[in-house]
N, C-alpha and C. Protein backbone atom coordinates (compact mmCIF):
# COMPACT_ATOMS: atom_id res chain seq x y z
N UNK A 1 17.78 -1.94 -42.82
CA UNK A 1 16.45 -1.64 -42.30
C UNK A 1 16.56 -0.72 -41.07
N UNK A 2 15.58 -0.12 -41.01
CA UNK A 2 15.70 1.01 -39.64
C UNK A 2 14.59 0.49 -39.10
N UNK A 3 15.36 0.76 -37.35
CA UNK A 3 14.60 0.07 -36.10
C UNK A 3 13.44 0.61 -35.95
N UNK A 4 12.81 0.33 -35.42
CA UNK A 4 11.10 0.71 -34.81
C UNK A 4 11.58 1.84 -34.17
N UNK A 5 11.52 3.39 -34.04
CA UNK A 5 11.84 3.85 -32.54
C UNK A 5 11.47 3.84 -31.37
N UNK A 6 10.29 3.50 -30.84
CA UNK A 6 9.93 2.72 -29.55
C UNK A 6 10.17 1.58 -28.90
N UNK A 7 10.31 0.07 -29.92
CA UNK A 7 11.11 -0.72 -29.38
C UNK A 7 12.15 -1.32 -29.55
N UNK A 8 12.64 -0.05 -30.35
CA UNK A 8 14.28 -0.30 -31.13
C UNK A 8 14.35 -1.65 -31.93
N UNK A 9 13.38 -2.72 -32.51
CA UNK A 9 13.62 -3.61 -33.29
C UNK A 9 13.80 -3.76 -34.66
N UNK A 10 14.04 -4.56 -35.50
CA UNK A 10 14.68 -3.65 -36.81
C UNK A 10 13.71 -4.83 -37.70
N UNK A 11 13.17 -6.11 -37.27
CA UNK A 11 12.75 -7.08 -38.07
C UNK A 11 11.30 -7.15 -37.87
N UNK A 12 10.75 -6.95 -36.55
CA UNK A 12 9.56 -7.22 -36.08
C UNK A 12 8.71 -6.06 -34.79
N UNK A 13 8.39 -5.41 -35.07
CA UNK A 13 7.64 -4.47 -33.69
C UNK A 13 6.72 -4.87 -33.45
N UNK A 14 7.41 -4.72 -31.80
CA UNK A 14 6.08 -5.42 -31.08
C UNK A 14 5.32 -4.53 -30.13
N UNK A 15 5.33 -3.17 -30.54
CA UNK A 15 4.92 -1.78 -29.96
C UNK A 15 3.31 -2.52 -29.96
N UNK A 16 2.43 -2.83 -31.35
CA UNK A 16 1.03 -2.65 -31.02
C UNK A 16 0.41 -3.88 -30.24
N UNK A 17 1.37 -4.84 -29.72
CA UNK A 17 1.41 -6.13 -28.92
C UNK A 17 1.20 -5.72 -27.55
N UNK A 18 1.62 -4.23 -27.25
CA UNK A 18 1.64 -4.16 -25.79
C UNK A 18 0.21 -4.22 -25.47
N UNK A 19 -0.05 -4.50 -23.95
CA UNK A 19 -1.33 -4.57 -23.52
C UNK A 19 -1.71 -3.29 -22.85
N UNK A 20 -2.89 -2.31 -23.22
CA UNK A 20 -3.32 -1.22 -22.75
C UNK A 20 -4.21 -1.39 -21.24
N UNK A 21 -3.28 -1.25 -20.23
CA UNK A 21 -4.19 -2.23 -18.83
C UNK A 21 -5.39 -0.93 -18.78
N UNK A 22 -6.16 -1.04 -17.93
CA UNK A 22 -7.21 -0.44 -16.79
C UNK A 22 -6.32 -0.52 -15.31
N UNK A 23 -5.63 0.25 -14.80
CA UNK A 23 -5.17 -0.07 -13.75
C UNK A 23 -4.79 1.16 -12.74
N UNK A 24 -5.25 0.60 -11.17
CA UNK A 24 -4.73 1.71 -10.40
C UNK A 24 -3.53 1.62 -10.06
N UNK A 25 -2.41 1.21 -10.61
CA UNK A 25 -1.20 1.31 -9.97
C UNK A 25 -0.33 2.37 -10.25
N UNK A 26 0.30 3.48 -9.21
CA UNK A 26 0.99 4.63 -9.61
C UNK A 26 1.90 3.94 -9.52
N UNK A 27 2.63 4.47 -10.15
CA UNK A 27 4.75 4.20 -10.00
C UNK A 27 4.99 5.25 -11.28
N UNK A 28 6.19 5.37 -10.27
CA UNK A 28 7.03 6.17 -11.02
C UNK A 28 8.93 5.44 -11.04
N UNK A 29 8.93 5.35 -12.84
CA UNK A 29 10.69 4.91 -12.93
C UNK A 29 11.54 5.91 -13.15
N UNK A 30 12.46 6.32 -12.30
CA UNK A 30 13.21 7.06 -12.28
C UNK A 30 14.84 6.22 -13.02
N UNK A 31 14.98 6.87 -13.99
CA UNK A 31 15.66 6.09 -15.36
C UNK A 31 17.20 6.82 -15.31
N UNK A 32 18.18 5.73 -15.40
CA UNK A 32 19.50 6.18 -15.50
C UNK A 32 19.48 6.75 -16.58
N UNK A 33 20.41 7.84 -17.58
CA UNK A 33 20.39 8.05 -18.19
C UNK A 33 21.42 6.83 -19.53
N UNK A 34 21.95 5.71 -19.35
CA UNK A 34 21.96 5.10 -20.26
C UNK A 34 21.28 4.09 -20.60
N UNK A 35 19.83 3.85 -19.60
CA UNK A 35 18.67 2.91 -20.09
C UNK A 35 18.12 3.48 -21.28
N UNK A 36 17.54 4.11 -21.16
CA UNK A 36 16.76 4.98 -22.55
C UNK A 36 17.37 4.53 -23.62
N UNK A 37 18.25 4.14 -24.11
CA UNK A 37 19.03 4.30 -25.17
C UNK A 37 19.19 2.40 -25.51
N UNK A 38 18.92 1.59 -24.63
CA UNK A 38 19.26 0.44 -24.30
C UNK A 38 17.68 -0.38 -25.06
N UNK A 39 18.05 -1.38 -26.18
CA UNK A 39 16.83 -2.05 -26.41
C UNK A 39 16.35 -3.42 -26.07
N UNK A 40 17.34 -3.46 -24.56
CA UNK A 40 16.83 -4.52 -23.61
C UNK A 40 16.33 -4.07 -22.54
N UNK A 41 16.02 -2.68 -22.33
CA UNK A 41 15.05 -2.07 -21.24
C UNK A 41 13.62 -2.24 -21.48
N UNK A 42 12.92 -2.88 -20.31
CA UNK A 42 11.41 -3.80 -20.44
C UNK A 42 10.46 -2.04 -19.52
N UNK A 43 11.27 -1.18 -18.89
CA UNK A 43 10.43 0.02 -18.04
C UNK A 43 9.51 0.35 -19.27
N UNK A 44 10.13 0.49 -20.52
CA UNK A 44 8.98 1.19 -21.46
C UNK A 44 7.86 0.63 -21.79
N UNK A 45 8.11 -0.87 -21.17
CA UNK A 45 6.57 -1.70 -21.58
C UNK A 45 5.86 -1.29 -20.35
N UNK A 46 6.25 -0.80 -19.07
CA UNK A 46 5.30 -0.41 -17.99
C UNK A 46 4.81 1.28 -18.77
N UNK A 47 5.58 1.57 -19.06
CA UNK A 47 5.17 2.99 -19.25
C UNK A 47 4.03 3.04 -20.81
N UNK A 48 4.15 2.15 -21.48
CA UNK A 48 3.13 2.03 -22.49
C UNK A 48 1.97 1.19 -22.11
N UNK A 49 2.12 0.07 -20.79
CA UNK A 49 0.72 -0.12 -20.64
C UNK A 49 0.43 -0.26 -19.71
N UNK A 50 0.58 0.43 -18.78
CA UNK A 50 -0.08 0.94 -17.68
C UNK A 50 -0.42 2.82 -17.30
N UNK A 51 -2.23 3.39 -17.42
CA UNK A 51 -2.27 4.51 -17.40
C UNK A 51 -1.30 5.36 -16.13
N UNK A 52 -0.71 5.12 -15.18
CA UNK A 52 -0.01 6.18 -14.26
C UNK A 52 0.96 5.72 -13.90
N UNK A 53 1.77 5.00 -15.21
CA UNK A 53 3.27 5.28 -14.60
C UNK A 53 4.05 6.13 -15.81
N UNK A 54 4.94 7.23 -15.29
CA UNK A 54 5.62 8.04 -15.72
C UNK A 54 7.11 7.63 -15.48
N UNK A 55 7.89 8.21 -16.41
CA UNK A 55 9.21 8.07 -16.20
C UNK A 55 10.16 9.29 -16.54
N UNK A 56 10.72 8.99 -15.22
CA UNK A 56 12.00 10.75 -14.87
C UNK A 56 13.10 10.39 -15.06
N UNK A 57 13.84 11.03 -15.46
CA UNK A 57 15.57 11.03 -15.58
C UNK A 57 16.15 11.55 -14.15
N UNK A 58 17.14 10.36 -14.33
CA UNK A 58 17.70 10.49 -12.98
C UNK A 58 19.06 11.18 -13.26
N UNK A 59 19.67 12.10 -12.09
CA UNK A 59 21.07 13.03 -12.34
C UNK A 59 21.61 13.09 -11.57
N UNK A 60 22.90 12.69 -10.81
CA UNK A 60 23.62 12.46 -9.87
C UNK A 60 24.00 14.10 -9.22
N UNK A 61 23.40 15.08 -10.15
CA UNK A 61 23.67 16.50 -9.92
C UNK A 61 22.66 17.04 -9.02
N UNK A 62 21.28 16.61 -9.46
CA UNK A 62 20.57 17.42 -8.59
C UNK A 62 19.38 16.42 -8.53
N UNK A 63 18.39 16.91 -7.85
CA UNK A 63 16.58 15.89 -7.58
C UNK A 63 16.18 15.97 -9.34
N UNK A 64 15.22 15.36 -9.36
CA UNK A 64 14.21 14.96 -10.50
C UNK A 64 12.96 16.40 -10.34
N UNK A 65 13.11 17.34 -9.99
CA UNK A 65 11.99 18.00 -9.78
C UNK A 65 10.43 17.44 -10.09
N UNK A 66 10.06 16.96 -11.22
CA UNK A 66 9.15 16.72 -11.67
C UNK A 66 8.46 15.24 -10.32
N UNK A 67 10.02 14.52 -10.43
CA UNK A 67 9.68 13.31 -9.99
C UNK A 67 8.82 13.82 -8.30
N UNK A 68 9.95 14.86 -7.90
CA UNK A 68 9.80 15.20 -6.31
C UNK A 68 8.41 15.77 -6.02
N UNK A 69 7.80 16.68 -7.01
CA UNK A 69 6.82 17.30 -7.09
C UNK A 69 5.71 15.86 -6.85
N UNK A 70 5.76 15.01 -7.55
CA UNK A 70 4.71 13.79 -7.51
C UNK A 70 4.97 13.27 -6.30
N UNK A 71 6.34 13.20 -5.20
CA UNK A 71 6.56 12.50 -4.24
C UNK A 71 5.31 13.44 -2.96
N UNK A 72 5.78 14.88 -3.24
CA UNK A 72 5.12 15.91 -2.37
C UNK A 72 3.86 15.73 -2.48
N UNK A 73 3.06 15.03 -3.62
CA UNK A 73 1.81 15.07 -3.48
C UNK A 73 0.91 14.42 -1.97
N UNK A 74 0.55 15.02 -1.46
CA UNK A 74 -0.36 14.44 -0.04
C UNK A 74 -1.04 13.05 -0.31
N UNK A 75 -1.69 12.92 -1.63
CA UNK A 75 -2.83 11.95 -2.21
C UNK A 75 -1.67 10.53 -2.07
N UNK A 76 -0.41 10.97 -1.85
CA UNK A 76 0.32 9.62 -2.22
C UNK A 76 1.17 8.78 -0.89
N UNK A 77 1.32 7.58 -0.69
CA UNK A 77 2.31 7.60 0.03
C UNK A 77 3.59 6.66 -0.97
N UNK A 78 4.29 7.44 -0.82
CA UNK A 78 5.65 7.44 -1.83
C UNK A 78 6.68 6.61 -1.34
N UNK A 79 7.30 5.45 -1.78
CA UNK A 79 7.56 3.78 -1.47
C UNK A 79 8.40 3.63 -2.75
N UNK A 80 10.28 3.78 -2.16
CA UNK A 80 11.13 3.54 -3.09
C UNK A 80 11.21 1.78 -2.88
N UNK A 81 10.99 1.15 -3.90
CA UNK A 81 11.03 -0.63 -4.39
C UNK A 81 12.66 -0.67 -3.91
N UNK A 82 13.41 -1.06 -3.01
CA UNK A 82 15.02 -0.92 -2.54
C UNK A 82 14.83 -1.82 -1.53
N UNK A 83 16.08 -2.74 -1.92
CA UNK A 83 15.85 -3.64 -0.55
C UNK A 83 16.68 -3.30 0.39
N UNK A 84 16.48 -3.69 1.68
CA UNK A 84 17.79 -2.66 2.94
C UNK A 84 16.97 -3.59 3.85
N UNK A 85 17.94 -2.96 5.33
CA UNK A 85 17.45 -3.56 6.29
C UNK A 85 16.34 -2.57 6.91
N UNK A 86 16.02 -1.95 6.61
CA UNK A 86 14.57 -0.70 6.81
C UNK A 86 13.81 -1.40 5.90
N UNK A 87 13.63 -2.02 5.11
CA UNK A 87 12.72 -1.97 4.01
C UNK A 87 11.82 -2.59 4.78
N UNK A 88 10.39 -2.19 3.97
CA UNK A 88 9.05 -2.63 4.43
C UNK A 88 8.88 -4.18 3.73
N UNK A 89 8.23 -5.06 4.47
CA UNK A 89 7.66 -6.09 3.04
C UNK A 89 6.36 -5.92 2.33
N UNK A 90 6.08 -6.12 1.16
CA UNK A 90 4.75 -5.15 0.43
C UNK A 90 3.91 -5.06 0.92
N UNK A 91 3.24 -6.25 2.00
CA UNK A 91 1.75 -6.32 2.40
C UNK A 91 1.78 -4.81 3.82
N UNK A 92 3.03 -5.00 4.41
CA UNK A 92 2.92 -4.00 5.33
C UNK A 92 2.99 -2.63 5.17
N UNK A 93 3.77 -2.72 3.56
CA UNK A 93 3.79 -1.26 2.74
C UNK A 93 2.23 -1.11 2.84
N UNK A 94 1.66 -1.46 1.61
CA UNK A 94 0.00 -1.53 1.61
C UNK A 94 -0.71 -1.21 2.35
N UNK A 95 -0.73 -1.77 3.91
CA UNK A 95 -0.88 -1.46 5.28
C UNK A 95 -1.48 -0.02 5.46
N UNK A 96 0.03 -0.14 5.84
CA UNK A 96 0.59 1.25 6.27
C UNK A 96 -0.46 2.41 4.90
N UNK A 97 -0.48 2.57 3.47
CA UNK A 97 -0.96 3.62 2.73
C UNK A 97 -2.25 3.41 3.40
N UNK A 98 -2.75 2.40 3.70
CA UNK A 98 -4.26 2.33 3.73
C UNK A 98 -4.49 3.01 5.11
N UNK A 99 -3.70 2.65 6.28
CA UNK A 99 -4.07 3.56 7.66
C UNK A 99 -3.96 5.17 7.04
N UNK A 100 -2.69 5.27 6.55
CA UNK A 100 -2.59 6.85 6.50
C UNK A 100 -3.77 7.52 5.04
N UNK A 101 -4.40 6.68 4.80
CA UNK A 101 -5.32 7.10 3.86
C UNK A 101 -5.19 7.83 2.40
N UNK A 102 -4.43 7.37 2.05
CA UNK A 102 -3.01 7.52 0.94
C UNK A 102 -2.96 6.98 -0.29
N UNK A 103 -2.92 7.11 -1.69
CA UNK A 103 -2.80 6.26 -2.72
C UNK A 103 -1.35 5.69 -2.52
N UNK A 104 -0.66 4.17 -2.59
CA UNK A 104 0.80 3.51 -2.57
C UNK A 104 1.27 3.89 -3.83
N UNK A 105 2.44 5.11 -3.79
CA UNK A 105 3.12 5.12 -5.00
C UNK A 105 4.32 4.56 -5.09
N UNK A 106 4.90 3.70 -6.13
CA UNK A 106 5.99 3.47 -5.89
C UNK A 106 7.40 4.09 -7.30
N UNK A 107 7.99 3.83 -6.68
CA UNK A 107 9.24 4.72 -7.27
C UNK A 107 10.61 3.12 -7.62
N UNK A 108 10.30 3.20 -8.58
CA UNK A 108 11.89 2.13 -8.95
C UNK A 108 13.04 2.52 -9.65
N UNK A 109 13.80 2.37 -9.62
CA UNK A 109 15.48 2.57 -10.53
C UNK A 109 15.29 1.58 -10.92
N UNK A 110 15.63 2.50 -12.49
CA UNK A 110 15.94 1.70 -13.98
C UNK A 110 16.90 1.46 -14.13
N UNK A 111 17.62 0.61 -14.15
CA UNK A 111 18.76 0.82 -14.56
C UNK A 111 19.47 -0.56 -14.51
N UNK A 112 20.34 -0.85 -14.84
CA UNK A 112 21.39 -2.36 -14.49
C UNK A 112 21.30 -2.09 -12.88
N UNK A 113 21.13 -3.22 -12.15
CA UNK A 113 21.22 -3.25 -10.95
C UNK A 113 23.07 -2.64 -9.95
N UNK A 114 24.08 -2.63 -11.05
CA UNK A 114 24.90 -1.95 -10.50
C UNK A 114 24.70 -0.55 -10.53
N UNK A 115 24.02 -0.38 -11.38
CA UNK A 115 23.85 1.12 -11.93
C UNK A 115 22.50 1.68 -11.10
N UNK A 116 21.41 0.83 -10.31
CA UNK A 116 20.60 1.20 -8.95
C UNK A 116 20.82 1.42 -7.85
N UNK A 117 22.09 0.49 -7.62
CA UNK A 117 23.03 0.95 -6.37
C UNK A 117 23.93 2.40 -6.24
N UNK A 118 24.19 2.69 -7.79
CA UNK A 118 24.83 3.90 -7.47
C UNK A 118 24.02 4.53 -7.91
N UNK A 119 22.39 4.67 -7.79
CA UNK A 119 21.76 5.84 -7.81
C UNK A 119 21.09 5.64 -6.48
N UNK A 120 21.09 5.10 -5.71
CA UNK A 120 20.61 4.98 -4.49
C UNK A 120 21.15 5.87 -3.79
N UNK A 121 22.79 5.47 -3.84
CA UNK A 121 24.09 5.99 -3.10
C UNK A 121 23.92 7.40 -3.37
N UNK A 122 23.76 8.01 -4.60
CA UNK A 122 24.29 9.11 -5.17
C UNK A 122 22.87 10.19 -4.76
N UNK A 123 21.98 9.66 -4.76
CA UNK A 123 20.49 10.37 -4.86
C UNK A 123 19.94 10.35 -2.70
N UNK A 124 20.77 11.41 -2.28
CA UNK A 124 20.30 12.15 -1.04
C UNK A 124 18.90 11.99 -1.22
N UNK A 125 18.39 12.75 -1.82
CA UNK A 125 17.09 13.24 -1.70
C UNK A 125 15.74 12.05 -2.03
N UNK A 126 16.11 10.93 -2.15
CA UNK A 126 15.62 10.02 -2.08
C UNK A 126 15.75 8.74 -0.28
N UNK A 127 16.75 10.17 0.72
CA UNK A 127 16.94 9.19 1.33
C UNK A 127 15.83 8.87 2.43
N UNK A 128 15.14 10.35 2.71
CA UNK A 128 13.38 9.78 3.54
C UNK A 128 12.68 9.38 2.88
N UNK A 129 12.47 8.71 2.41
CA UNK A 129 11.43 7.82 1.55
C UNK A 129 11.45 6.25 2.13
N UNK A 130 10.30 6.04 2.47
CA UNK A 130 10.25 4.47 3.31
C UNK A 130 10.51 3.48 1.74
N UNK A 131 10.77 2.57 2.40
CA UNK A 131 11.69 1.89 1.33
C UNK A 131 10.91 0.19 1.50
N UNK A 132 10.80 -0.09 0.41
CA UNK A 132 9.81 -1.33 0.42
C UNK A 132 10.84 -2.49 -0.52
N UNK A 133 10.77 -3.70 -0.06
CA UNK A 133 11.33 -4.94 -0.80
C UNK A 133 10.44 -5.50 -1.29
N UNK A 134 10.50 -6.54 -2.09
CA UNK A 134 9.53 -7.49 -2.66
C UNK A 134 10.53 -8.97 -2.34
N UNK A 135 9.47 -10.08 -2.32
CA UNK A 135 9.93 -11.44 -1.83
C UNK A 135 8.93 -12.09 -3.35
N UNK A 136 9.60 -12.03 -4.57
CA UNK A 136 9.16 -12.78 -5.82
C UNK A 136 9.10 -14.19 -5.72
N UNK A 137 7.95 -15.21 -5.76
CA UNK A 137 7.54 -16.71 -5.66
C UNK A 137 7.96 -17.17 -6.74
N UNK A 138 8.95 -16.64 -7.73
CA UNK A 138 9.75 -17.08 -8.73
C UNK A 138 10.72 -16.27 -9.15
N UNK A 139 11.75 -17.11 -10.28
CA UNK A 139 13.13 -16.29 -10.25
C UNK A 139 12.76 -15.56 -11.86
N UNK A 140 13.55 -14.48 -11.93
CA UNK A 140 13.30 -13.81 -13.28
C UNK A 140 13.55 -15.18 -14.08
N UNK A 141 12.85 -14.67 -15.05
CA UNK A 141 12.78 -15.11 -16.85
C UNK A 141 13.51 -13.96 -17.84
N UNK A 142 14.34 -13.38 -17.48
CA UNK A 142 14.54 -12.36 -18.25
C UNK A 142 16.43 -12.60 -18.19
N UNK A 143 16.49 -13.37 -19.11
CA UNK A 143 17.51 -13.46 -20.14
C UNK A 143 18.22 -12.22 -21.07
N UNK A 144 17.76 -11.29 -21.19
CA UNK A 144 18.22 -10.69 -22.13
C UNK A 144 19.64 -9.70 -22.13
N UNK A 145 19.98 -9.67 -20.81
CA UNK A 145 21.41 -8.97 -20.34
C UNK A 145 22.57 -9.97 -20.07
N UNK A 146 23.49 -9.48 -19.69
CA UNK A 146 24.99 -10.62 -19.59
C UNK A 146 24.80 -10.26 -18.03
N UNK A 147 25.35 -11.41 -17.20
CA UNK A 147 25.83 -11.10 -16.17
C UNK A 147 24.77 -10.71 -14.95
N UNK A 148 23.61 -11.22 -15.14
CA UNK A 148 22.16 -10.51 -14.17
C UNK A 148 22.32 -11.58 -12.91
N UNK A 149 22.49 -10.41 -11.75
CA UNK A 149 22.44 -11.64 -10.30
C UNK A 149 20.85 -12.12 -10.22
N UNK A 150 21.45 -13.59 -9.68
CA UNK A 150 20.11 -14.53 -9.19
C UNK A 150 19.40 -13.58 -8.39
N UNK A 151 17.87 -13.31 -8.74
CA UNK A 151 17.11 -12.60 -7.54
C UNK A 151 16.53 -11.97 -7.88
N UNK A 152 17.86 -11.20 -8.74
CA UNK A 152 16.68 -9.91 -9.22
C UNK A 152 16.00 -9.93 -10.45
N UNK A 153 15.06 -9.27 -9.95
CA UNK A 153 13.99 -8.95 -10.93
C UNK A 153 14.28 -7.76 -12.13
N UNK A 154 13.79 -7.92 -13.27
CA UNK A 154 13.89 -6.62 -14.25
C UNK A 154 12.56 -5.87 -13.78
N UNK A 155 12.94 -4.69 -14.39
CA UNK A 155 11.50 -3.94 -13.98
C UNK A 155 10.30 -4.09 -14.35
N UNK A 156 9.79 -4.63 -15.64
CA UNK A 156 8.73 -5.07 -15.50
C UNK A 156 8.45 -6.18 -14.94
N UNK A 157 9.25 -7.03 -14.31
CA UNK A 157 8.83 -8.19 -13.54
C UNK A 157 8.51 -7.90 -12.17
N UNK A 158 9.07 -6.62 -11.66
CA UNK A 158 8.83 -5.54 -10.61
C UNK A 158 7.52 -5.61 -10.85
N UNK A 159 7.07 -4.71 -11.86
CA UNK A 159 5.45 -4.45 -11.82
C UNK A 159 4.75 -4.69 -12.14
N UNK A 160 5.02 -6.45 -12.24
CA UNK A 160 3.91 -7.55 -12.39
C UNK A 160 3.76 -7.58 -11.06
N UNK A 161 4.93 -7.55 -10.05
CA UNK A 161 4.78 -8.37 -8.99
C UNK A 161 3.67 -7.33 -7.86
N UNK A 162 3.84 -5.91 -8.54
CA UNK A 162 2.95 -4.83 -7.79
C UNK A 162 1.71 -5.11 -8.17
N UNK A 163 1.24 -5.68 -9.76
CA UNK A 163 -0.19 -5.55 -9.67
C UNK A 163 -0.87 -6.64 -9.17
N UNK A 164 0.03 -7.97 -9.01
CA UNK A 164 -0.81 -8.93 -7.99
C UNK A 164 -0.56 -8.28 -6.83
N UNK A 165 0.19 -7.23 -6.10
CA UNK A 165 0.23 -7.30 -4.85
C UNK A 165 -1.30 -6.36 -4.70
N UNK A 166 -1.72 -5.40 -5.66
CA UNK A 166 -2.90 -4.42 -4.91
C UNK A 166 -3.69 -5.08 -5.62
N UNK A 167 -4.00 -6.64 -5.86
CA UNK A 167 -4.97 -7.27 -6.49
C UNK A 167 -5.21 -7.35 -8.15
N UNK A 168 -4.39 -7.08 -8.73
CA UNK A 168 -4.80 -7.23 -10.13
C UNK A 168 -3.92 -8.19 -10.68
N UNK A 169 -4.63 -9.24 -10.37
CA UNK A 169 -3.71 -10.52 -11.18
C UNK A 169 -3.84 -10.96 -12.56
N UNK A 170 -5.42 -10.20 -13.00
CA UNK A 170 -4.83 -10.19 -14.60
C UNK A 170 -4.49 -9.15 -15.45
N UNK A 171 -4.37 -8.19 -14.69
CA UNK A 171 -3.35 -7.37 -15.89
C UNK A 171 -1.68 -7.77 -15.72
N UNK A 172 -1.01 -8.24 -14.65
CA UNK A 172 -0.25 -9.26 -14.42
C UNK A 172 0.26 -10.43 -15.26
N UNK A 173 -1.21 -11.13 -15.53
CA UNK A 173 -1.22 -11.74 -16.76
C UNK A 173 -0.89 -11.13 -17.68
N UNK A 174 -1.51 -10.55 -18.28
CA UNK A 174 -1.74 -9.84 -19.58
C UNK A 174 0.01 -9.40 -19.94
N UNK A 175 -0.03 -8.77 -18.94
CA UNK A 175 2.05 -7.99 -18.75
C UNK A 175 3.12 -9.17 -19.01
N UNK A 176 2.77 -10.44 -18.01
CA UNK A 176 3.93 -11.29 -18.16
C UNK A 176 3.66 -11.82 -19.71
N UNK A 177 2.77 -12.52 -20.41
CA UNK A 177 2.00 -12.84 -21.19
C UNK A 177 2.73 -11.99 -22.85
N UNK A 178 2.88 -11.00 -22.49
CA UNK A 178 3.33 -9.69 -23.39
C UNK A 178 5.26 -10.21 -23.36
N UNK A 179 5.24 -10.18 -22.16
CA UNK A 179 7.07 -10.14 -21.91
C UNK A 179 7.60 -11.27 -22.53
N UNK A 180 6.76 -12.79 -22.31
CA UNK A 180 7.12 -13.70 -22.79
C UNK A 180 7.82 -13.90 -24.12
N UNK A 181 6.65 -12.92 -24.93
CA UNK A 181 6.37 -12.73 -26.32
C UNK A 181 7.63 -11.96 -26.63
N UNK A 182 8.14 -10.74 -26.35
CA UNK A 182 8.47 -10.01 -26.55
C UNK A 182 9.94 -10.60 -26.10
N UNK A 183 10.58 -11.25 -25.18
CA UNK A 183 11.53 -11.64 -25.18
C UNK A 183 11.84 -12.62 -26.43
N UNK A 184 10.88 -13.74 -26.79
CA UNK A 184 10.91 -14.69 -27.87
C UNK A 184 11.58 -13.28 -29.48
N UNK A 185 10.65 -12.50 -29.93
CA UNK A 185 10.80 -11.71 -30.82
C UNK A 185 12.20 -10.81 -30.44
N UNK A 186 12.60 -10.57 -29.44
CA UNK A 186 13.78 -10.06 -29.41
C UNK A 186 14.91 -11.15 -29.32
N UNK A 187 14.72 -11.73 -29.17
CA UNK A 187 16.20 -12.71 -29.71
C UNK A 187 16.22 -12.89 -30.90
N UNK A 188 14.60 -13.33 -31.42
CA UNK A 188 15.08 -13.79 -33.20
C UNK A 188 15.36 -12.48 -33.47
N UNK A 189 14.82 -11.31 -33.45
CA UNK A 189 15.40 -9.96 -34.14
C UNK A 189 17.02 -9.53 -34.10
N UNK A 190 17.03 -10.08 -33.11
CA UNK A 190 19.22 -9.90 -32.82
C UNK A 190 19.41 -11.13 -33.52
N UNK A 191 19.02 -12.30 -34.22
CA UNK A 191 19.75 -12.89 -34.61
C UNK A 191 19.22 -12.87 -36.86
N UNK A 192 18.77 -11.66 -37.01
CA UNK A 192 18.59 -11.48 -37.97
C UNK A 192 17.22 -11.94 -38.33
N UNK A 193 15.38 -12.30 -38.51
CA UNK A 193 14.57 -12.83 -38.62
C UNK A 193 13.46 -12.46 -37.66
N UNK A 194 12.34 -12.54 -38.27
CA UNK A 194 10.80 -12.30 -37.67
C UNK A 194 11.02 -13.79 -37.18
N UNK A 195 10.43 -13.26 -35.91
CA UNK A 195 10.10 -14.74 -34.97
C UNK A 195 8.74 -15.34 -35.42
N UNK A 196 8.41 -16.72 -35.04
CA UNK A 196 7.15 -17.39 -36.06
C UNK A 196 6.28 -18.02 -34.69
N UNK A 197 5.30 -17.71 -34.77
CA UNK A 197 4.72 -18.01 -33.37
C UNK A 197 4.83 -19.61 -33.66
N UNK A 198 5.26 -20.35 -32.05
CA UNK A 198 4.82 -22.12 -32.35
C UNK A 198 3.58 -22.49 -33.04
């Protein structure tokens, strides 16, 4: 059988499952180049249901032009998700866009979390960019990789945690709600079988 090509599954697609939000949240995922290819990457469920997030390829050679061009925009204030000892905590991120009169864009690395660190490292031109953490009131649910440190979040659990932060707690819903699902159907699909709802 040949896979879905959007969510690479070979038994069950769960492409028309995604939820089409209403939402103001910009972000932009700036994507290693061996996520794309990976059919335990959850960024494409932000990028299929939410209207303004886009996703750039990241290159240890040079900027994202496209990406930088959206950073330059005035309308935005541009907020790499990186935790450090600079980092903002979200409510003061938020803050801060709202004094400077600003839409909050945020910018995340896709990638295996070893593989965010060395695009952090590697990506200069990401290094003025105020830098925002998140403090998650729960630990991922996201099983689907070997080896994931306690803490972190996958990326769409990232941008659940953004749309309760600028108030939208049910497209939040709707997102985790989707992931649940979609993790259940991706295990039975790796283990040969359409998953059967309880």
């Amino acid at each position: 059988m040949t896979p879905c090509p959007q969510c690479l599954l070979v038994h069950q697609c769960v492409c028309p499952q995604v939820p089409q939000l209403s939402s103001a949240l910009q972000l932009s995922l700036l994507m290693h180049d061996n996520e794309a290819q990976r059919d335990t990457n959850t960024g494409r469920w932000l990028n299929a249901a939410l209207p303004d997030c886009h996703s750039f390829s990241w290159s240890r050679v040079e900027p994202n032009a496209a990406l930088n061009e959206r950073i330059a925009d005035p309308d935005y204030y541009s907020l790499l998700v990186y935790p450090g000892e600079q980092s903002l905590n979200l409510d003061d991120a938020l803050e801060q866009a709202r004094v400077l009169g600003c839409q909050p864009h945020f910018i995340l690395l896709d990638g295996t979390w070893q593989e965010a660190k060395k695009m952090e490292r590697k990506s200069p031109w990401l290094e003025d960019l105020p830098r925002v953490t998140l403090s998650p009131q729960q630990l991922s649910r996201y099983r689907l990789r070997r080896n994931q440190s306690d803490g972190h979040l996958c990326t769409l659990e990232v941008g659940c945690e953004l749309l309760r932060a600028i108030g939208e707690a049910h497209n939040a819903e709707q997102l985790d709600a989707f992931f649940a699902e979609f993790m259940a159907i991706f295990q039975a699909d790796k283990s040969g079988h359409r998953w059967q709802r309880p």
